[in-house]
Protein backbone atom coordinates (compact mmCIF):
# COMPACT_ATOMS: atom_id res chain seq x y z
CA UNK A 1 0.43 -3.05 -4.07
CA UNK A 2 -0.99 -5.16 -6.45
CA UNK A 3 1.36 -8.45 -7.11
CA UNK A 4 -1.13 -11.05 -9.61
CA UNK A 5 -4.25 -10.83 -10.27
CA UNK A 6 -5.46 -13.73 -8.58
CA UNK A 7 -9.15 -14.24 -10.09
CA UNK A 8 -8.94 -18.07 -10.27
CA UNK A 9 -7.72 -18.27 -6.85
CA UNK A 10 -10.06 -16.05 -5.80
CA UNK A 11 -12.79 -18.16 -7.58
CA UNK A 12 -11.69 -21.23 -5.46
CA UNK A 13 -12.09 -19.34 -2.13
CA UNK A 14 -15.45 -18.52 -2.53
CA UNK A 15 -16.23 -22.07 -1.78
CA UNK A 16 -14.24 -21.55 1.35
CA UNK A 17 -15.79 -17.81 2.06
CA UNK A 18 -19.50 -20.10 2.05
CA UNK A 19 -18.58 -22.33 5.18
CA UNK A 20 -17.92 -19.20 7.23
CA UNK A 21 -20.93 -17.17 5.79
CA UNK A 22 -23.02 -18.52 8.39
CA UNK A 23 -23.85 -15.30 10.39
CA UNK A 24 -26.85 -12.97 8.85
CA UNK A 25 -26.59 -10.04 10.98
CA UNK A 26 -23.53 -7.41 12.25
CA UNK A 27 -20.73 -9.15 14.46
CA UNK A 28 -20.32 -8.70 17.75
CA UNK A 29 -16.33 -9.15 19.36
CA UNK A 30 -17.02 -13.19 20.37
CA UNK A 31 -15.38 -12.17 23.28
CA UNK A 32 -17.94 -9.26 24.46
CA UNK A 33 -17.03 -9.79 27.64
CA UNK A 34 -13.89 -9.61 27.33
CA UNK A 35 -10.76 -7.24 28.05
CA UNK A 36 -9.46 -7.20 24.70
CA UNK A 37 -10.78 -6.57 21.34
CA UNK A 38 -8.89 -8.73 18.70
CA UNK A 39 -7.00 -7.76 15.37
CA UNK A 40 -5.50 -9.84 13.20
CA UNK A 41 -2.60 -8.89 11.37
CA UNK A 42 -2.32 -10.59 8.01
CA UNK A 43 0.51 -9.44 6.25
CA UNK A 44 3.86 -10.96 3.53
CA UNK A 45 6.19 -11.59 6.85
CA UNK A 46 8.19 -13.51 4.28
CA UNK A 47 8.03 -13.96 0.64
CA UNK A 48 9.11 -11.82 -2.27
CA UNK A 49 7.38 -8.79 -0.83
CA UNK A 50 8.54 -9.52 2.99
CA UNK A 51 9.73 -5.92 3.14
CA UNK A 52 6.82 -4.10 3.08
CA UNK A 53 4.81 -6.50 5.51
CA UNK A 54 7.71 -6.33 8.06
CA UNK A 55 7.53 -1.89 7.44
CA UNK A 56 4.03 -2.09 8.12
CA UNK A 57 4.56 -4.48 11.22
CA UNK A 58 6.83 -2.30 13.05
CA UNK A 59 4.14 0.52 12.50
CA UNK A 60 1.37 -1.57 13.89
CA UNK A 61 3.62 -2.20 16.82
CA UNK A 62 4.24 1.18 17.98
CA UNK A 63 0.32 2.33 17.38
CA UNK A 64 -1.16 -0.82 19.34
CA UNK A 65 2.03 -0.18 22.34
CA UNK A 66 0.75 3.41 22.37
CA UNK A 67 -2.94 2.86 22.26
CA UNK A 68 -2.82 0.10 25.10
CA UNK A 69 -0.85 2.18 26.84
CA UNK A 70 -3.85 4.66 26.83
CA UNK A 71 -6.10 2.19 28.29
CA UNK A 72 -6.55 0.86 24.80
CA UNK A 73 -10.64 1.99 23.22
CA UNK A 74 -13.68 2.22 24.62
CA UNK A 75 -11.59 0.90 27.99
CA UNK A 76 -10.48 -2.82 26.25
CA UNK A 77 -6.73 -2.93 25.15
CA UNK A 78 -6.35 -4.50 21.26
CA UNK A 79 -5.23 -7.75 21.21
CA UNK A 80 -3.36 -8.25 17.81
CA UNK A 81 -2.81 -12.11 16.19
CA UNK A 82 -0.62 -12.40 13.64
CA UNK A 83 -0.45 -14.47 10.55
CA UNK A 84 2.14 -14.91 8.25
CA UNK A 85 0.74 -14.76 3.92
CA UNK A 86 4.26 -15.52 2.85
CA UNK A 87 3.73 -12.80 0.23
CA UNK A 88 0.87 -15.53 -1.36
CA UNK A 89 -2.48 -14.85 -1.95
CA UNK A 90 -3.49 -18.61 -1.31
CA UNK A 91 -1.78 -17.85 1.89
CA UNK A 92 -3.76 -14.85 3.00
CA UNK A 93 -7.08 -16.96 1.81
CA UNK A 94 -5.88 -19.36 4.67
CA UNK A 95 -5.09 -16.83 6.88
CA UNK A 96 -8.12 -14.58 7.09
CA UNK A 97 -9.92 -17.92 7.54
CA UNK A 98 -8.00 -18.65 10.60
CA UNK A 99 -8.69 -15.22 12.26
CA UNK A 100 -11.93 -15.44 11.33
CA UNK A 101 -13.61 -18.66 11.77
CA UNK A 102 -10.30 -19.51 15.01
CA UNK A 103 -9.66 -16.30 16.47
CA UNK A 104 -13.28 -14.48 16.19
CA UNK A 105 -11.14 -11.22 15.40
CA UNK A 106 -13.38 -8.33 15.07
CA UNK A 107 -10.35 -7.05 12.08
CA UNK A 108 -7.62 -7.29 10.10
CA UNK A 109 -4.98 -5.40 8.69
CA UNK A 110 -3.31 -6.26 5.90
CA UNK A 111 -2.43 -7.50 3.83
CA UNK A 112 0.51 -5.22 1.95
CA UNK A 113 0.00 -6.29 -1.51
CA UNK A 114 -3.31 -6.06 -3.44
CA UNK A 115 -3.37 -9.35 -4.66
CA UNK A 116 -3.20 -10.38 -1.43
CA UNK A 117 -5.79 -8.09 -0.09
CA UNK A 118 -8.58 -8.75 -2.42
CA UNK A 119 -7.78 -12.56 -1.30
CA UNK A 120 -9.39 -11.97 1.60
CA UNK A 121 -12.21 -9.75 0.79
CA UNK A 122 -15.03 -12.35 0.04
CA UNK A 123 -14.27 -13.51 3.38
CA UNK A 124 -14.47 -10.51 5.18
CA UNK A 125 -17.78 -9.66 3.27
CA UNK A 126 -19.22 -12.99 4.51
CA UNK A 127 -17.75 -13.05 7.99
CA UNK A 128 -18.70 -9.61 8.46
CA UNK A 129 -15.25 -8.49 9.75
CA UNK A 130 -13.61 -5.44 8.82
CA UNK A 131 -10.61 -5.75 6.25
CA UNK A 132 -8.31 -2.41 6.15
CA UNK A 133 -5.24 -2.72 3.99
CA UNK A 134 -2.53 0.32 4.76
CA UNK A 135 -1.21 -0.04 1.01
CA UNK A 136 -3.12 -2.20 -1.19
CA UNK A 137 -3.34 0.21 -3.70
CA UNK A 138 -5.09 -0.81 -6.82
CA UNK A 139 -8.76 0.24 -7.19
CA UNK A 140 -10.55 -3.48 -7.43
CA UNK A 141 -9.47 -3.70 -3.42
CA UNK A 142 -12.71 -2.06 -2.32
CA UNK A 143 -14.72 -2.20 -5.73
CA UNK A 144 -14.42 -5.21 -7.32
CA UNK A 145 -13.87 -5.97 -10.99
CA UNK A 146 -17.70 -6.14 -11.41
CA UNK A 147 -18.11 -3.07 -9.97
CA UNK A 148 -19.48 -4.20 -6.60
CA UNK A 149 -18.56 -2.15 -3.19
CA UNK A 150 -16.65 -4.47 -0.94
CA UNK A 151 -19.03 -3.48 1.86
CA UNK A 152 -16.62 -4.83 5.09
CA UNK A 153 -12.83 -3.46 2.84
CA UNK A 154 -11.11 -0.59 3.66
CA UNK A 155 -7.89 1.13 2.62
CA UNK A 156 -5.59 3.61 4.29
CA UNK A 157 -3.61 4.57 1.08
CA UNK A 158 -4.62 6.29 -2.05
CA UNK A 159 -5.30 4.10 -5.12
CA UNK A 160 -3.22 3.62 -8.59
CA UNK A 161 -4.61 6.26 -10.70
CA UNK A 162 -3.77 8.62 -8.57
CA UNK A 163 -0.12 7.77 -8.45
CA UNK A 164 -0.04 7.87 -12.01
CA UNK A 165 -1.62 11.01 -12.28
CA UNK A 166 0.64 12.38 -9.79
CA UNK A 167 3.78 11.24 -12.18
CA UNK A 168 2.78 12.41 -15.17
CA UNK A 169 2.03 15.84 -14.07
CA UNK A 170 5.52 16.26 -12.16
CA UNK A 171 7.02 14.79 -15.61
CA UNK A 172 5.33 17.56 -17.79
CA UNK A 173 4.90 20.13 -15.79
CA UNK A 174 7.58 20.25 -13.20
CA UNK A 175 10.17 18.34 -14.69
CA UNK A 176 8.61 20.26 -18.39
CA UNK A 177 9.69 16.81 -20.27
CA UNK A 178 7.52 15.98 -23.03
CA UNK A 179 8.33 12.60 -24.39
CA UNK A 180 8.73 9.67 -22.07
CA UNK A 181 9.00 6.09 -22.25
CA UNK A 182 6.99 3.23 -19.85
CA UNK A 183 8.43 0.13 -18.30
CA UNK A 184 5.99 -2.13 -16.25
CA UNK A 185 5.74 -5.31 -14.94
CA UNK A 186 3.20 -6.76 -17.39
CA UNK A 187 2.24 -9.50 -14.70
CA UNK A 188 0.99 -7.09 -11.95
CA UNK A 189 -2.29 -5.21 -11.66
CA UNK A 190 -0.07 -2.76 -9.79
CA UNK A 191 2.03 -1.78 -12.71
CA UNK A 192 -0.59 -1.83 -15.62
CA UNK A 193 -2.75 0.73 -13.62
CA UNK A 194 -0.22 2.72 -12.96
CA UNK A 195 1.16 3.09 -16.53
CA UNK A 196 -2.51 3.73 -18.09
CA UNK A 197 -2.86 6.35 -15.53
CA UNK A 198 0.45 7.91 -16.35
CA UNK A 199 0.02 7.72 -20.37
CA UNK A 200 -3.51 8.92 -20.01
CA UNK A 201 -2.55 11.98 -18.16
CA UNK A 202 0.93 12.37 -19.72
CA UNK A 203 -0.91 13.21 -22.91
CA UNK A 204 -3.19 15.06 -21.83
CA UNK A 205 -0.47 17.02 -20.67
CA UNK A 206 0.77 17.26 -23.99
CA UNK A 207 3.57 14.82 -23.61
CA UNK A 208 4.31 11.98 -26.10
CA UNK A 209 4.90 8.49 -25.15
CA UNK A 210 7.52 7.43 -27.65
CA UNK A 211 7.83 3.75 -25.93
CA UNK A 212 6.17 0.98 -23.98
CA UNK A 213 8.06 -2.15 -22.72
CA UNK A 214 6.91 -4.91 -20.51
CA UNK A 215 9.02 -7.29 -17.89
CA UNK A 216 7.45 -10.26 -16.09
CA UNK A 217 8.08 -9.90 -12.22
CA UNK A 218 11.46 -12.16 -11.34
CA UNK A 219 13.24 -11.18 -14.20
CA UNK A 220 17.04 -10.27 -13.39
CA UNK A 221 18.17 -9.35 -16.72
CA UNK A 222 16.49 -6.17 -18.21
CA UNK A 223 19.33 -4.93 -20.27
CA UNK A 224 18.04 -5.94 -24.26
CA UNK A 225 14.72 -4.13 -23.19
CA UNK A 226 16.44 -1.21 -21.98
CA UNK A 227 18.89 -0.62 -24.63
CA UNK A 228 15.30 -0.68 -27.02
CA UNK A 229 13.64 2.22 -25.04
CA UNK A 230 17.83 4.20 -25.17
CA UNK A 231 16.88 3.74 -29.05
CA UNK A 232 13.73 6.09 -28.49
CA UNK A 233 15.98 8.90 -26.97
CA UNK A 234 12.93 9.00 -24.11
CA UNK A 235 13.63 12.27 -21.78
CA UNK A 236 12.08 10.66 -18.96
CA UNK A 237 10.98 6.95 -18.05
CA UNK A 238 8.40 5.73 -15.87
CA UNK A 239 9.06 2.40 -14.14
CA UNK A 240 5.77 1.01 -12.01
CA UNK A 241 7.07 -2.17 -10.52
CA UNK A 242 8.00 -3.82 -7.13
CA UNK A 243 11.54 -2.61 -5.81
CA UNK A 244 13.54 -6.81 -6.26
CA UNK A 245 12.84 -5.71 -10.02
CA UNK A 246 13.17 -1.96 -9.91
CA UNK A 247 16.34 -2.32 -8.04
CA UNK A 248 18.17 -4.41 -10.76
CA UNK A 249 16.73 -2.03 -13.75
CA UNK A 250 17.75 1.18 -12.25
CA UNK A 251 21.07 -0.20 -11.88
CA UNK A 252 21.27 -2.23 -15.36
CA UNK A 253 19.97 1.14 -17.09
CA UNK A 254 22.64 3.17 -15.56
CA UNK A 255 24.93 0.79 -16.59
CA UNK A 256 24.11 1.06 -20.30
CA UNK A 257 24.21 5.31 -19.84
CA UNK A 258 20.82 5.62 -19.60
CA UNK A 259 20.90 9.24 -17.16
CA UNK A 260 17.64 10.20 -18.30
CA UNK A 261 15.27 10.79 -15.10
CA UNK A 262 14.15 7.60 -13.94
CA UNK A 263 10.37 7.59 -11.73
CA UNK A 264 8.15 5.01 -10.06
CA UNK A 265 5.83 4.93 -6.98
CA UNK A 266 5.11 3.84 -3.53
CA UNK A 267 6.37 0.25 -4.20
CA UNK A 268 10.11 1.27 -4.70
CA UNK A 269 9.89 2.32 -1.44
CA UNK A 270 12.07 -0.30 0.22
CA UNK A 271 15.44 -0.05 1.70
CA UNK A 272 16.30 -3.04 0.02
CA UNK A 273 16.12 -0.97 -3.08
CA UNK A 274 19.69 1.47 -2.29
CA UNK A 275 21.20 -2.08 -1.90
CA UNK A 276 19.61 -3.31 -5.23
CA UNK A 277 20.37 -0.71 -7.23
CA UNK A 278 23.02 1.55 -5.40
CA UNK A 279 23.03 4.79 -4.09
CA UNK A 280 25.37 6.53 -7.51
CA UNK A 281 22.43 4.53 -9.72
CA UNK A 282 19.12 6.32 -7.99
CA UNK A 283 20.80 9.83 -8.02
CA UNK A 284 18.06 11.57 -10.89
CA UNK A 285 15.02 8.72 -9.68
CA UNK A 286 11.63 9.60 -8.42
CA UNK A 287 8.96 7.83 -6.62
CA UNK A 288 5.48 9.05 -5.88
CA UNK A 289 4.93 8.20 -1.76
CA UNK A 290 2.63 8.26 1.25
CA UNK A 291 4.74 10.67 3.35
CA UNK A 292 8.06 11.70 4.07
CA UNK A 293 10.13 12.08 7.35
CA UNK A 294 11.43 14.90 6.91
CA UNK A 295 7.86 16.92 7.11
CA UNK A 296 8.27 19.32 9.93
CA UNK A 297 4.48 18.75 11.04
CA UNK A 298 5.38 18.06 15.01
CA UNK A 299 2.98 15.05 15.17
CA UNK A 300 5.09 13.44 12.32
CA UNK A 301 8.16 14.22 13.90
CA UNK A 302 6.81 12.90 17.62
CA UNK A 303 6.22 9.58 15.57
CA UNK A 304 9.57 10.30 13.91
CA UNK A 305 11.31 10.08 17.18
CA UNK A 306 9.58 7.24 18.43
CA UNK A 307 10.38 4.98 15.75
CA UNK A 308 14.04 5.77 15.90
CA UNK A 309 13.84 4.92 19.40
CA UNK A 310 12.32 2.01 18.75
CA UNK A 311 13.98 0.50 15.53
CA UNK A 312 17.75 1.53 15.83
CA UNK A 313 18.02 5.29 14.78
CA UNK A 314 16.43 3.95 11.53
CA UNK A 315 14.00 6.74 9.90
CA UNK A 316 10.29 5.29 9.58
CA UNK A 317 9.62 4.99 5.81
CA UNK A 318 6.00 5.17 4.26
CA UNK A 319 4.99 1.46 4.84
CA UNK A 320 6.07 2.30 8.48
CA UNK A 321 3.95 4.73 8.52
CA UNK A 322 0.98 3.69 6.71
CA UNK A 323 1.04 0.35 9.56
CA UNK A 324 0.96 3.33 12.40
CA UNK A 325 -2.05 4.96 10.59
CA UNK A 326 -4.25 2.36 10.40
CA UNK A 327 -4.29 0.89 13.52
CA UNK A 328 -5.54 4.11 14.62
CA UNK A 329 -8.36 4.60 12.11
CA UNK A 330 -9.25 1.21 13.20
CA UNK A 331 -9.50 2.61 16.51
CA UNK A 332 -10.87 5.68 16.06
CA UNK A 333 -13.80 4.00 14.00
CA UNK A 334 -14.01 1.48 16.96
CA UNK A 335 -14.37 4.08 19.43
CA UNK A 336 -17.15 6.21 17.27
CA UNK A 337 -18.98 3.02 16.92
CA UNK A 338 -19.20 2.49 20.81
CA UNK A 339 -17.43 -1.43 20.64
CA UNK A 340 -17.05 -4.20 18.37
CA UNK A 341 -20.73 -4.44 16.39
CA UNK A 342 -18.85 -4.85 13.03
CA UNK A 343 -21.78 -3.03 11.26
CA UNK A 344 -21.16 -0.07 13.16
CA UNK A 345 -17.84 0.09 12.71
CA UNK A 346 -18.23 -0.25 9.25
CA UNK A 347 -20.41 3.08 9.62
CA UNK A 348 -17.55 4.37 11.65
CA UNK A 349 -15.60 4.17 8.96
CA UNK A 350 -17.45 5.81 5.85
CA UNK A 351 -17.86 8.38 8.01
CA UNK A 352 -14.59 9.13 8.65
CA UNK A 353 -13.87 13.17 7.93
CA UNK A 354 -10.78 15.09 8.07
CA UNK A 355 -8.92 12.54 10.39
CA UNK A 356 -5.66 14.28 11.17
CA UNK A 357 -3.52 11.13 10.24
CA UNK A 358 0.65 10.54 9.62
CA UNK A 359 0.50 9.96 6.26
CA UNK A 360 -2.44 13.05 5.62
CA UNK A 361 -5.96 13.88 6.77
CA UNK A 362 -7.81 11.25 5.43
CA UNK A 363 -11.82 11.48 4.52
CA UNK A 364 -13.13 7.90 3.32
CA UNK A 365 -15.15 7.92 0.12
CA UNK A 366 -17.57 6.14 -1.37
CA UNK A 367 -15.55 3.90 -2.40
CA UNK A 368 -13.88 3.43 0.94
CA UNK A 369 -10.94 4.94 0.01
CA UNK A 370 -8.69 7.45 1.75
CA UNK A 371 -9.17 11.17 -0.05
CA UNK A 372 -5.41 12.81 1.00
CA UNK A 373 -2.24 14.30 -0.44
CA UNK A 374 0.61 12.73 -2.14
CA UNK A 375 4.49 13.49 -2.10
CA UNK A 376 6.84 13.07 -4.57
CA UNK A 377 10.04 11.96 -3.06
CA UNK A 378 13.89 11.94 -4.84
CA UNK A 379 16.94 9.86 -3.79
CA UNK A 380 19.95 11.61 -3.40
CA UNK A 381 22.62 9.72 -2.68
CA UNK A 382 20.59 6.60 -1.73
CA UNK A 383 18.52 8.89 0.53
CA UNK A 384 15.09 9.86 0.26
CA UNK A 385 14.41 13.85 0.12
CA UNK A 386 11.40 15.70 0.15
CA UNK A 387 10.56 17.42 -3.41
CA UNK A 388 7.08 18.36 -3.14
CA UNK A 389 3.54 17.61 -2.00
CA UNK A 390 0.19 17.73 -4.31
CA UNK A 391 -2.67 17.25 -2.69
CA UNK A 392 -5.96 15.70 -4.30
């Protein structure tokens, strides 16, 4: 998820970054001798986006209770210290300082968002301590805008384009609708990727974008901009965007008889977004996701069951299970690298191959990004239902 694009921010904690730049070789767990190895969790706990970071908590939870329970890796149970970003990046700056320079973590996940993410990423380069975000999605996460590796970031989810791609082709070719119309949130990195990937491939496809409309993140009334893209008879609209905004335009479009298939990706996934919008509203809406519960893969369904357990007979949703996932490719980088030399974990973790995960089998690129399948997901009646699964 990509919320602002935070460059001047970003600017400013580069001065902060230098204070804790201090070490010139791999780090080492300050606690080596130690029974723990420390994680910091750095995620929107609160804030606009608080629903995601509180997904992706409860997934961490379960993962860490399991692996301690295992006698935690390479014998030393994980030791996870939370911070709260407030869905801010200026927040997350603050916090990956803390965990860093305070609590001598050897990682951290988070944060949600990839605004918030790429907050932190000078300071993990610097620090030398591993950054993983589950579902910061957009591609200047690991490679920045100058086209620089992010040598300490990692991601567990696939980027933007791919999303986009994804949409476009299920538009034209499995949907077979050849004119469409984009709405994005002109504020977020998130959005604008995802709509150049979709109108790229879209026409490619041979489908015609007949119109493109922009809303600014907060808005609550979307209805003049809607009934302008109702004027353009679209067959199909694609709506990139955060689910507090999503929710509201689903339900205003609806309103004005807009029926036309609606489709967006991986942040819609929210339950807050049912309430938003209302179950009638999303009947005919798709959303490009992570996973989906109801995959009869038995290790999905063992996590299945846990979380239910856990969390109230509630079904674990993609941010759930993207949290789950990346504590253990944390781990399982940890454990190849034989402790907590960050450099070596870092190895660990280009390395990866054909990790059988929750949310796919994930082989890190390059780019340190995830190489897996993606599922396209439809609400029915305020419930998500598999549709179908394209792989990369």
């Amino acid at each position: 998820m990509n919320k602002k694009n935070w460059a001047k921010m970003f600017m400013a904690s580069t001065l902060l970054a230098g204070v804790l730049a201090g070490c010139s070789g791999a780090k080492e767990n300050s606690a080596s001798e130690s029974k723990t190895i420390k994680v910091g969790v750095n995620l929107e706990l609160s804030g606009g986006v608080a629903s995601y970071g509180e997904s992706l908590e409860n997934g961490i939870d379960i993962a860490v209770d399991e692996i301690n329970k295992k006698g935690g890796v390479k014998g030393k149970k994980l030791e996870i210290i939370k911070v709260d970003n407030k869905s801010e990046a200026s927040e997350a700056t603050n916090g990956a300082i803390k965990l860093t320079s305070q609590d001598k973590v050897t990682a951290i996940i988070g944060a949600a968002t990839s605004g918030d993410t790429v907050a932190q990423a000078q300071i993990a380069n610097d620090t030398k301590t591993i950054l993983l975000t589950p579902s910061g999605t957009s591609p200047n996460v690991t490679v920045a805008d100058n086209g620089k590796l992010n040598e300490y970031v990692f991601r567990t989810s696939f980027i933007d384009p791919f999303q986009g791609i994804v949409a476009a082709n299920f538009a034209a070719n499995k949907l077979n609708l050849k004119n469409a119309a984009i709405f994005a949130d002109s504020a977020s990195d998130y959005a604008k990727g995802l709509a150049a990937s979709f109108k790229e491939t879209y026409e490619k496809d041979g489908g015609k974008v007949v119109s493109e409309e922009a809303y600014v993140g907060k808005d609550t009334d979307f209805r003049a901009t809607l009934t302008r893209i109702k004027s353009k008879n679209p067959e199909f609209i694609f709506i990139p965007g955060y689910y507090e905004e999503v929710g509201l335009i689903v339900k205003q479009a609806r309103e004005l008889g807009i029926t036309v298939p609606l489709m967006g990706a991986d942040g819609w996934d929210s339950p807050k977004l049912v309430e938003l919008a209302g179950a009638d509203a999303l009947n005919n809406t798709f959303i490009t996701n992570h996973y989906t519960s109801e995959d009869p893969d038995k290790n999905i369904q063992k996590f299945v069951t846990t979380y239910k357990e856990k969390y109230n007979n509630e079904s674990p949703n993609a941010f759930n299970a993207l949290g789950y996932d990346t504590v253990y490719l944390l781990a399982d980088a940890i454990e190849r690298a034989g402790g907590t030399d960050t450099a070596k974990i870092k190895e660990a973790l280009e390395n990866t191959k054909d990790l059988s995960r929750i949310t796919g089998v994930i082989t890190i690129d390059k780019n340190h990004n995830p190489i897996k399948s993606a599922t396209v997901l439809e609400y029915k009646d305020g419930k998500q239902v598999f549709n179908t699964k394209v792989n990369p």
